[in-house]
Protein backbone atom coordinates (compact mmCIF):
# COMPACT_ATOMS: atom_id res chain seq x y z
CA UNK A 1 70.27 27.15 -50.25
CA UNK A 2 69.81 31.05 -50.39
CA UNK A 3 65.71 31.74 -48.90
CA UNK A 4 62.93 32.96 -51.23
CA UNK A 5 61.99 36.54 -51.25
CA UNK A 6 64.27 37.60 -47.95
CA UNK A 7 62.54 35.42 -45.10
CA UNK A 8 59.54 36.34 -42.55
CA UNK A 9 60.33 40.17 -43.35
CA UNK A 10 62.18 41.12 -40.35
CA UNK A 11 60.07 38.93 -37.97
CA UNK A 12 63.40 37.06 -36.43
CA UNK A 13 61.44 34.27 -35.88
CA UNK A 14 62.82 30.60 -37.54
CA UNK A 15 60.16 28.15 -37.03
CA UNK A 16 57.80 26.90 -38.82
CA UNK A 17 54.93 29.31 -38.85
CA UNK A 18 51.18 28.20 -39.61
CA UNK A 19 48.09 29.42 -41.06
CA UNK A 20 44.44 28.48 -41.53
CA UNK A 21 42.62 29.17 -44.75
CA UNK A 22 38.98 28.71 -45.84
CA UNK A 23 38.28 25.92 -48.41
CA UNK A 24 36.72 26.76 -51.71
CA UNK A 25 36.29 30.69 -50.66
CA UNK A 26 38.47 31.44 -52.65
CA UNK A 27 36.31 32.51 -55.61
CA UNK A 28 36.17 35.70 -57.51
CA UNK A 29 33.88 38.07 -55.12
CA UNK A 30 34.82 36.61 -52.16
CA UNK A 31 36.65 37.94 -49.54
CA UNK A 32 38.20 36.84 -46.05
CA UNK A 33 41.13 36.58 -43.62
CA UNK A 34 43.65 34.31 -43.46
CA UNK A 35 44.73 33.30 -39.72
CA UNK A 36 47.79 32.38 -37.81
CA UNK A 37 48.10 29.06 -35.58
CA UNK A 38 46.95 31.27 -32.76
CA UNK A 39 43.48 32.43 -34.37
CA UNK A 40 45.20 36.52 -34.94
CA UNK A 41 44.58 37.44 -38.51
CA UNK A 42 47.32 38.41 -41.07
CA UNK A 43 46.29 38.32 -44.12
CA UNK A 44 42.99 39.56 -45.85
CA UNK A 45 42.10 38.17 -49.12
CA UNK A 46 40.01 40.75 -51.64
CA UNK A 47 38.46 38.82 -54.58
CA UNK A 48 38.09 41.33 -57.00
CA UNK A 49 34.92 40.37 -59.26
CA UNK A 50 34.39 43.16 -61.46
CA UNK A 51 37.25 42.56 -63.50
CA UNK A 52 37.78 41.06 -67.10
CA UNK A 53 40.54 38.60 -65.59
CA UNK A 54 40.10 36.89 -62.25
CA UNK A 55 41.95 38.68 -59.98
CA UNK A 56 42.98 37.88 -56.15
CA UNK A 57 44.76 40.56 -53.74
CA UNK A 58 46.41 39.58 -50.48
CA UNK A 59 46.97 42.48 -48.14
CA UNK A 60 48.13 42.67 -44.75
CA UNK A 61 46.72 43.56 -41.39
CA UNK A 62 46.45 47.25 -42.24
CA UNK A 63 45.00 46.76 -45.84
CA UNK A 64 48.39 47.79 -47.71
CA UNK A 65 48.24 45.44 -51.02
CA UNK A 66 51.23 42.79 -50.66
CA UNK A 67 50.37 40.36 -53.72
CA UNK A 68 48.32 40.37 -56.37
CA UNK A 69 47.23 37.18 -58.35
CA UNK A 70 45.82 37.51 -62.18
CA UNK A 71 44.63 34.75 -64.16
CA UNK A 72 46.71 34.68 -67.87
CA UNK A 73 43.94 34.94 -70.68
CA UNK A 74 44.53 32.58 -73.66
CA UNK A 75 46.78 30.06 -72.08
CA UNK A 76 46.73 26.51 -72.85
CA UNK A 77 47.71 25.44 -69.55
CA UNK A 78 46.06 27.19 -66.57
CA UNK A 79 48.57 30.15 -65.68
CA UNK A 80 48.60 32.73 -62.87
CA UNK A 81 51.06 35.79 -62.13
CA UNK A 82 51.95 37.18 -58.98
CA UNK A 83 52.71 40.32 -58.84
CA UNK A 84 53.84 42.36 -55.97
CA UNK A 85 52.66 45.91 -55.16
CA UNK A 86 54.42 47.59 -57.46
CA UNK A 87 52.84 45.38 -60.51
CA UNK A 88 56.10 43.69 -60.99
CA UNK A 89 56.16 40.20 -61.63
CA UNK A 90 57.59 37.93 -58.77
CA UNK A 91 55.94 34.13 -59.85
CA UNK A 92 54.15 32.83 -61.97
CA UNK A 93 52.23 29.44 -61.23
CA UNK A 94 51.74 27.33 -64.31
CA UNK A 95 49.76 23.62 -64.18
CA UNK A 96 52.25 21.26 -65.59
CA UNK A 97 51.47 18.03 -67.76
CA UNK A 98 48.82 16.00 -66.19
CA UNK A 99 50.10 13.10 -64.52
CA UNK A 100 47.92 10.05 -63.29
CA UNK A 101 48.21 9.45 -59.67
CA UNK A 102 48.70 13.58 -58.74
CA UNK A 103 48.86 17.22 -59.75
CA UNK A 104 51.71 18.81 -60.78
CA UNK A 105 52.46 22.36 -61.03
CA UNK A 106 55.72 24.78 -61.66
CA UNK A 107 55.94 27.85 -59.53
CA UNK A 108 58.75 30.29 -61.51
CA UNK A 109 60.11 32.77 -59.00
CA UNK A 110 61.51 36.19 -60.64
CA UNK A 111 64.21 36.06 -57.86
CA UNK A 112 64.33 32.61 -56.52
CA UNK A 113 64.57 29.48 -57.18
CA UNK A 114 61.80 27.39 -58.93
CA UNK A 115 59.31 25.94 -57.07
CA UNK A 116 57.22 22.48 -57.47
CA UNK A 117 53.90 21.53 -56.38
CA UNK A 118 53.33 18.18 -56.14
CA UNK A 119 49.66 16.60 -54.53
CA UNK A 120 46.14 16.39 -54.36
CA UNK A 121 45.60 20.39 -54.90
CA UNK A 122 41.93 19.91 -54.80
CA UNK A 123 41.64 18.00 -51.29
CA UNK A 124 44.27 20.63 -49.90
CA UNK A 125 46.74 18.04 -49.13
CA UNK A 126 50.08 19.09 -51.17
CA UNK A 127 53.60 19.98 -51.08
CA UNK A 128 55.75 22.92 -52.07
CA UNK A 129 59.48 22.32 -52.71
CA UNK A 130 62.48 24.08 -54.28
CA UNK A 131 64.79 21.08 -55.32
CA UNK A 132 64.85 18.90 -52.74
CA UNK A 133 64.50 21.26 -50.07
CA UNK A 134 60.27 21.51 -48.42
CA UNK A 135 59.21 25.24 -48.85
CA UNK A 136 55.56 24.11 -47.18
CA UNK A 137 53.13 21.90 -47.09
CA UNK A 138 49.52 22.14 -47.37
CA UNK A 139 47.14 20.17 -45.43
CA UNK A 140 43.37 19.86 -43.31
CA UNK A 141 44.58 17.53 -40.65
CA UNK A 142 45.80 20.85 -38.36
CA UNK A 143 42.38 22.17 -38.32
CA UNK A 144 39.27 20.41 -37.67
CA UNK A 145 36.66 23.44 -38.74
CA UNK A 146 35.39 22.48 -41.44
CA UNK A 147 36.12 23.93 -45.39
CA UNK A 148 39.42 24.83 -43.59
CA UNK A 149 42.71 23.83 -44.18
CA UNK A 150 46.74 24.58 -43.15
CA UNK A 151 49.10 26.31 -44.63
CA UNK A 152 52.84 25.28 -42.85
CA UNK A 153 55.62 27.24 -44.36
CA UNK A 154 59.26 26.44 -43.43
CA UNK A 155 61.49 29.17 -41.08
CA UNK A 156 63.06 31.68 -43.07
CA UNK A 157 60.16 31.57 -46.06
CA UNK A 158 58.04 34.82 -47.36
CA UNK A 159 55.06 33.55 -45.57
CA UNK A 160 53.05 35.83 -47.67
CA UNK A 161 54.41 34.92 -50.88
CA UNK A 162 53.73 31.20 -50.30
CA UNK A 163 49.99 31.79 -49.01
CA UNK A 164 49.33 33.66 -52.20
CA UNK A 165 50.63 30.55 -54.08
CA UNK A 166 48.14 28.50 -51.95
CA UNK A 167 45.38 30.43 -52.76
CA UNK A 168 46.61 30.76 -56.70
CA UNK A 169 46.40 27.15 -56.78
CA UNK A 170 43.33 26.58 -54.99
CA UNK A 171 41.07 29.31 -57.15
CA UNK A 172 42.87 27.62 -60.28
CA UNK A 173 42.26 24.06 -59.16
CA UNK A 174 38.49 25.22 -58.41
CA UNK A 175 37.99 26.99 -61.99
């Protein structure tokens, strides 16, 4: 199955990389860093709260803008785009029909394949997959600081790409 969005961007690592996020920050105006397994920060988060639209930006370590995340006005269903630096589209994350016993949401990737989210998005303890194959998985058992949880993305994934889905869903799951 051909890799999301070209792998770790030229990290040559393949295992299964790790990051800790911060529970319920993720809210218009706030700001802060995700972390690697190892406590090294990689990725800052800049909720922009002056703006008409909610509107999260994920840079890296030297503050160039990777993804951006923009709430959809007028939907229905609760809809985010992702757009990379150059404003193009690359996903958007859509919430799909409510089911009973867990949340469901469609991730459509410009160049990829789709994604599904399947879980308890609200208690951080999810799954992303495309098909059958596990793209991450979302959880708090890794960490034990509290209003943090884990991001663990599978070798050969845009580890970016997938933390700004896990911050998408938490900011739309906390709306």
């Amino acid at each position: 199955m051909r890799r999301i969005m070209g792998g770790l961007r030229g990290r040559g690592e393949e295992s299964i990389q790790r990051y800790k996020m911060h529970e319920k920050l993720v809210s218009i105006g706030d700001d802060y860093w995700i972390e690697n397994e190892a406590g090294e920060r990689e990725f800052y988060v800049d909720g922009k709260a002056l703006r008409l639209r909610n509107t999260l930006i994920i840079k890296d370590v030297q503050g160039n803008e990777v993804y951006k995340l923009q709430e959809k006005l007028l939907r229905i269903k609760d809809t985010m785009d992702l757009q990379d630096a150059d404003g193009k589209t690359v996903a958007t994350i859509k919430k799909a029909l409510i089911s009973p016993l867990r949340d469901r949401w469609k991730v459509e990737v410009a160049d990829g394949p789709e994604m599904e989210v399947q879980g308890n998005i609200l208690d951080h303890e999810y799954k992303i997959e495309a098909g059958r194959e596990k793209v991450a998985e979302v959880s708090k058992r890794w960490f034990r600081v509290r209003d943090t949880y884990g991001v663990e993305i599978e070798p050969g994934q845009d580890s970016a790409l997938i933390l700004a889905i896990a911050a998408a869903l938490d900011q739309m799951a906390h709306d």
